[in-house]
Protein backbone atom coordinates (compact mmCIF):
# COMPACT_ATOMS: atom_id res chain seq x y z
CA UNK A 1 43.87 92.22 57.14
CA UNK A 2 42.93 88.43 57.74
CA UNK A 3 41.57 87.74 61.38
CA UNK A 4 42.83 84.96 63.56
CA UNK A 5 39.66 81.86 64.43
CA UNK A 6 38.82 83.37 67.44
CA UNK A 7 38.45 87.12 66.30
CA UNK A 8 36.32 86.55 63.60
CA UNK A 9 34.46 83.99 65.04
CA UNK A 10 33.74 86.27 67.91
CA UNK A 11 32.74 89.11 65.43
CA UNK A 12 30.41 87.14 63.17
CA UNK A 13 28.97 85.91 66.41
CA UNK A 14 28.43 89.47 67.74
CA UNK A 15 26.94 90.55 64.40
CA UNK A 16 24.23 88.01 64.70
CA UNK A 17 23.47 89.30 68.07
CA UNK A 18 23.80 92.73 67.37
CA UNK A 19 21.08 92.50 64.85
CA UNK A 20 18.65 90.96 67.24
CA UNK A 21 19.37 92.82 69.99
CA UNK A 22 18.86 96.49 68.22
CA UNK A 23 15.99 95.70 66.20
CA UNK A 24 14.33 93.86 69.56
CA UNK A 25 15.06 96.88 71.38
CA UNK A 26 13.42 98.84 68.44
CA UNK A 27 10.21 96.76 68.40
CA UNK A 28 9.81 97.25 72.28
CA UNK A 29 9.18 101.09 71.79
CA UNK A 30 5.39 99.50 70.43
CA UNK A 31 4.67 98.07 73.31
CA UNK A 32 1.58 99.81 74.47
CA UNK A 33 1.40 101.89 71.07
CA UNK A 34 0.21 98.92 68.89
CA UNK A 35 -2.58 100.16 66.27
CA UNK A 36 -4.86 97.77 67.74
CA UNK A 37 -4.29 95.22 71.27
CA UNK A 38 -3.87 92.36 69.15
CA UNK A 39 -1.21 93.90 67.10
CA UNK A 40 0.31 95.40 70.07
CA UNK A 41 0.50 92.12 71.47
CA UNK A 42 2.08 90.55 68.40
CA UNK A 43 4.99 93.21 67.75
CA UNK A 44 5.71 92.68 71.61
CA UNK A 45 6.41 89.52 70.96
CA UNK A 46 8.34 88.99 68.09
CA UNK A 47 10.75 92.04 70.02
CA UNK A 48 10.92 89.07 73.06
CA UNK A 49 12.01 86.12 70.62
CA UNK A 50 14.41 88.27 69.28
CA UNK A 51 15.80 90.00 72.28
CA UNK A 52 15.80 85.85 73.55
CA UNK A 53 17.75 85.34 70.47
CA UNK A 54 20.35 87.75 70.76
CA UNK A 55 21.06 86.14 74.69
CA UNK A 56 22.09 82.79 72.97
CA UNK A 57 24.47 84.93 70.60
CA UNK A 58 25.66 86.71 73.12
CA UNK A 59 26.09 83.82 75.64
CA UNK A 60 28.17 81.83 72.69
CA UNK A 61 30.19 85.40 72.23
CA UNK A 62 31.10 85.47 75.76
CA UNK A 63 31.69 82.06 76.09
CA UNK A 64 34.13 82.39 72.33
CA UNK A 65 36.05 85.32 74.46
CA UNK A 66 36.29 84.07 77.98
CA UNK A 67 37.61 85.78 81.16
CA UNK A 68 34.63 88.10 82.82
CA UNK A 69 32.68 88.74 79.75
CA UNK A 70 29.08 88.21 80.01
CA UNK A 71 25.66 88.50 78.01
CA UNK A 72 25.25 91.58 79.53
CA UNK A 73 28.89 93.45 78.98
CA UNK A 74 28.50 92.23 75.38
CA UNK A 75 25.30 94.16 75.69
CA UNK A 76 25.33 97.08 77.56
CA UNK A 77 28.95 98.21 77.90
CA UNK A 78 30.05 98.01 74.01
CA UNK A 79 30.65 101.58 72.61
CA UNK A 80 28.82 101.82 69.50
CA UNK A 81 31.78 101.49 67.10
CA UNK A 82 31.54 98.06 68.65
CA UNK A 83 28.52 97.12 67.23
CA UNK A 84 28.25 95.21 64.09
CA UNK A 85 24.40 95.04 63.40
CA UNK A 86 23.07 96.10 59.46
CA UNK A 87 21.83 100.13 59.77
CA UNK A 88 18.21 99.16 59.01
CA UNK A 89 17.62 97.61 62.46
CA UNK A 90 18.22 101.04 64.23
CA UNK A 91 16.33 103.20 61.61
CA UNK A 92 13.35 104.69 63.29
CA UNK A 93 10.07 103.04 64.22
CA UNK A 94 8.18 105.73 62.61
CA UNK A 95 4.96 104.61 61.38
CA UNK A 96 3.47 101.86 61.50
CA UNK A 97 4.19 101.44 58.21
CA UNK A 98 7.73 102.22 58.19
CA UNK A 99 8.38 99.46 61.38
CA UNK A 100 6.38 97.02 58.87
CA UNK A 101 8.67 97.69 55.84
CA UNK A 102 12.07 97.44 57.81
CA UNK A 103 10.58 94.29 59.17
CA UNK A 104 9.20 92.84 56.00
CA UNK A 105 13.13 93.55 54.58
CA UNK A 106 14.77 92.34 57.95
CA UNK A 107 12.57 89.03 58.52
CA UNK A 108 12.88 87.97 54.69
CA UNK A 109 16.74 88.07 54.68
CA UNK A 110 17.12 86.53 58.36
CA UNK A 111 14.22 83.69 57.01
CA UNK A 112 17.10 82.79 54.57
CA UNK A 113 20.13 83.54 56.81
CA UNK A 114 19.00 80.95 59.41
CA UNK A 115 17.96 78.37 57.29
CA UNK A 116 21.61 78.50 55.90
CA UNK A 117 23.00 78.98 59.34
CA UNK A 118 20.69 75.56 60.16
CA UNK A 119 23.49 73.78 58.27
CA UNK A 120 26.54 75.58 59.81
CA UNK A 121 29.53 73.41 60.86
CA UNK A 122 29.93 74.89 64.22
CA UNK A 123 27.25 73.15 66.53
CA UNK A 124 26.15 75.48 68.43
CA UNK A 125 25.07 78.25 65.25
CA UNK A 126 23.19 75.24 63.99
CA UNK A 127 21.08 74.62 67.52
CA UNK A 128 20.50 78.38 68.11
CA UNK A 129 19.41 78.81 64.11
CA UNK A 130 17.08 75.38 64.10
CA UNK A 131 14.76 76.87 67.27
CA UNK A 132 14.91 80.87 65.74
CA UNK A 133 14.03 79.53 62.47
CA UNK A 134 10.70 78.59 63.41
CA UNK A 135 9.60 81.89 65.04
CA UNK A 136 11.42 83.64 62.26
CA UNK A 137 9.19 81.63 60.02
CA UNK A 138 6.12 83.50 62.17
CA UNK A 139 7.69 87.24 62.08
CA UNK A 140 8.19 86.64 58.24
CA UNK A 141 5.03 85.47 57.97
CA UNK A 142 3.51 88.64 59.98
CA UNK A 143 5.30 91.70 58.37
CA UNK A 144 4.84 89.88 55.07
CA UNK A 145 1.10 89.81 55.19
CA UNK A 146 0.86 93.47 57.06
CA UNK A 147 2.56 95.04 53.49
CA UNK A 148 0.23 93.55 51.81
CA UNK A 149 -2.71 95.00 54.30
CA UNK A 150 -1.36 98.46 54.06
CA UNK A 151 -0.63 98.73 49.85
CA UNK A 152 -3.66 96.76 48.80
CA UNK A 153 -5.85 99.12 51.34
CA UNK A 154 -6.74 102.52 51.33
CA UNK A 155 -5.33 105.20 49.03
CA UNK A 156 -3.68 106.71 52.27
CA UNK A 157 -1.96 103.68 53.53
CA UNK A 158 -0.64 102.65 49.97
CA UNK A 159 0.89 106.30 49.60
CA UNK A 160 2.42 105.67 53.10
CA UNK A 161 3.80 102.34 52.93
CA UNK A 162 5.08 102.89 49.27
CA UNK A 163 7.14 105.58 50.78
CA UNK A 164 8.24 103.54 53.75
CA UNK A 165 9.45 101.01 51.38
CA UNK A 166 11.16 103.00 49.17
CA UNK A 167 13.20 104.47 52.03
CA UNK A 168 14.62 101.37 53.72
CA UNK A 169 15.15 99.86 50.19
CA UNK A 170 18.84 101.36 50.31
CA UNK A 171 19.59 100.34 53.88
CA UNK A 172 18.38 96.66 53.12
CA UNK A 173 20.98 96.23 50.21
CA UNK A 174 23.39 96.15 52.69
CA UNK A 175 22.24 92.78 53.92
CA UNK A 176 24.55 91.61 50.56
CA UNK A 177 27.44 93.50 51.45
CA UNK A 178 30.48 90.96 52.66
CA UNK A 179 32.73 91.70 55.46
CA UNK A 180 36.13 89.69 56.71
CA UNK A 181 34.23 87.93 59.05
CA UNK A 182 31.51 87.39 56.49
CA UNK A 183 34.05 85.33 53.96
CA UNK A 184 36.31 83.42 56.68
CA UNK A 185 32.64 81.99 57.78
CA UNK A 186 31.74 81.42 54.93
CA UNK A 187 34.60 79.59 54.09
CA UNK A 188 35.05 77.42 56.91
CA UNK A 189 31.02 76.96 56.19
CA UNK A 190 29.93 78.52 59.46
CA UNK A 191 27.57 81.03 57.89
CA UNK A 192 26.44 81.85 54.21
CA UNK A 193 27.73 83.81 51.80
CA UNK A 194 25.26 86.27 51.92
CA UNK A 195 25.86 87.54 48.11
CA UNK A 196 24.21 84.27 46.78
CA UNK A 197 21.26 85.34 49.78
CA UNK A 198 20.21 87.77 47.19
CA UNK A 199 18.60 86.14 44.35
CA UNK A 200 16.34 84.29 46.85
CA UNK A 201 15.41 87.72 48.89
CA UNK A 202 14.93 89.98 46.12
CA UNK A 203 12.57 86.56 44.27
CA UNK A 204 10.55 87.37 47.83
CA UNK A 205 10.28 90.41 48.16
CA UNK A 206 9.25 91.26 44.58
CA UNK A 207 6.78 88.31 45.04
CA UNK A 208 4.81 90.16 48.23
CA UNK A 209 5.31 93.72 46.61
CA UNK A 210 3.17 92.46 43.56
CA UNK A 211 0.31 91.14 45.88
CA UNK A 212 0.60 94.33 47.84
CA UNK A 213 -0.30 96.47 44.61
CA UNK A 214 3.31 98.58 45.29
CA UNK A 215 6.01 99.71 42.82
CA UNK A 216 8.85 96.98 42.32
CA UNK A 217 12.03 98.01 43.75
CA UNK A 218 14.68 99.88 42.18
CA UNK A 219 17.49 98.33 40.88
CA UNK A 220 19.46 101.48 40.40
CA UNK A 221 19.56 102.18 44.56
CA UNK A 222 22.70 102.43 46.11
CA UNK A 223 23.36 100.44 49.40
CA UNK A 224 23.39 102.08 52.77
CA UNK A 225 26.70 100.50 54.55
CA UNK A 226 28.72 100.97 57.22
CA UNK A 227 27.30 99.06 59.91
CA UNK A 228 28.67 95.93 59.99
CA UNK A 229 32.07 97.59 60.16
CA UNK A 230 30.90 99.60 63.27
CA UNK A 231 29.70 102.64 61.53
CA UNK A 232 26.47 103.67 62.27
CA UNK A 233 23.59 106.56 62.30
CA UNK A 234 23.22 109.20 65.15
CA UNK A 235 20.09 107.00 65.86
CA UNK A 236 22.46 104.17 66.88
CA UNK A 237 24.28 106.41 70.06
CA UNK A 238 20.43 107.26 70.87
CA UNK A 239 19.24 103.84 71.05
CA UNK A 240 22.01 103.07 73.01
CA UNK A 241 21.86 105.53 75.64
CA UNK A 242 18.24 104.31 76.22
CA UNK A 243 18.96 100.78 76.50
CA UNK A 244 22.24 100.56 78.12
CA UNK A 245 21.69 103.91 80.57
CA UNK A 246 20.49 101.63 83.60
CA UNK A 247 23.19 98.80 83.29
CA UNK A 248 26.13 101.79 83.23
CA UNK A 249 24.34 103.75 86.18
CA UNK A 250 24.55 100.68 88.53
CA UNK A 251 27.51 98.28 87.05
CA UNK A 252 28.03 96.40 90.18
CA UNK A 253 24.40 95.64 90.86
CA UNK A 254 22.89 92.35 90.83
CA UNK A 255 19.77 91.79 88.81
């Protein structure tokens, strides 16, 4: 079924924001847990630039649907069915290692995303991609260099991190899978096509797996999917109870 301007305009939009929003929320269960202050520190921040992100989104989104809708109904009174972020931004923090590997996946695909999204049509995707590409050009940067820390280390930490990239492998194909509101952006060139995103990603990631000493990834995996349709992991409900439990306890309060 074909969406009118506005609807998938307003999705796309959301699914941008979505992605920030969960995986900033994600990054802010570190804070205080780093492995060491500086790295605590770090991870702190890259959850702030892209919880900052996910505002502009959001702000746009509201704006693209009008009457009372805010930043903040858009982000703490959606149901999760209304969510449209990828499923590897609400796996698990786990390890360190695991947060590093869904990172390393997540900043190398939004690295090429924005700079695509830096040439959009629509004005106001181009100003919010121009200033996130350069701190996405930083979080790429850090996750990049921590998988190679952690599989050209120790025995241990190779084991570890092999695994942790082996599991969110799957979930990370499904950066390539094309919704509606993928194509109609695509086509009115408001966003990429994220199909032709793949060759570029997969170049990366193979390049940084090779200096890390890991395995190269499988090319027989099967993509994890459902999320940018609004189907999503028990994890999902339990992020969103955590971050949205104050905003629906007091809905008429003024922050």
């Amino acid at each position: 079924m074909m969406l009118d301007t506005c609807d998938f305009k307003t999705q796309y939009v959301l699914h941008l924001a979505d992605d920030a929003l969960v995986l900033g929320q994600r990054l802010s269960g570190w804070c205080g847990h780093g492995p060491i202050l500086e790295q605590d520190i770090a991870i702190s921040n890259i959850s702030l630039d892209l919880i900052g992100l996910a505002r502009q989104y959001y702000q746009y989104a509201a704006e693209l649907i009008g009457g009372d809708t805010t930043e903040d109904s858009l982000a703490y009174f959606r149901e999760s069915r209304e969510f449209y972020n990828h499923l590897i931004v609400e796996q698990p923090n786990g390890d360190w290692g695991d947060t590093m590997s869904r990172q390393f996946y997540f900043d190398t695909f939004h690295f090429f995303q924005l700079q695509h999204l830096t040439r959009s049509e629509d004005l106001r995707l181009r100003e919010i991609a121009t200033k996130a590409l350069k701190e996405t050009t930083y979080h790429a940067q850090f996750s990049a260099e921590w998988i190679i820390r952690l599989g050209d280390g120790t025995k241990e930490s190779r084991k570890r991190v092999q695994k942790s990239i082996t599991h969110h492998f799957p979930y990370a194909l499904e950066f390539f899978e094309t919704t509606e509101f993928d194509k109609q952006a695509h086509d009115l060139n408001l966003g990429p096509d994220v199909r032709e995103l793949k060759d570029k990603w997969i170049e990366k990631v193979r390049e940084v797996l090779n200096i890390a000493t890991l395995d190269d990834i499988n090319s027989d995996a099967v993509a994890k999917k459902g999320g940018k349709r609004g189907i999503h992991s028990e994890e999902h409900g339990l992020i969103l109870a955590e971050m949205q439990s104050v905003a629906r306890s007091y809905p008429d309060a003024k922050w």
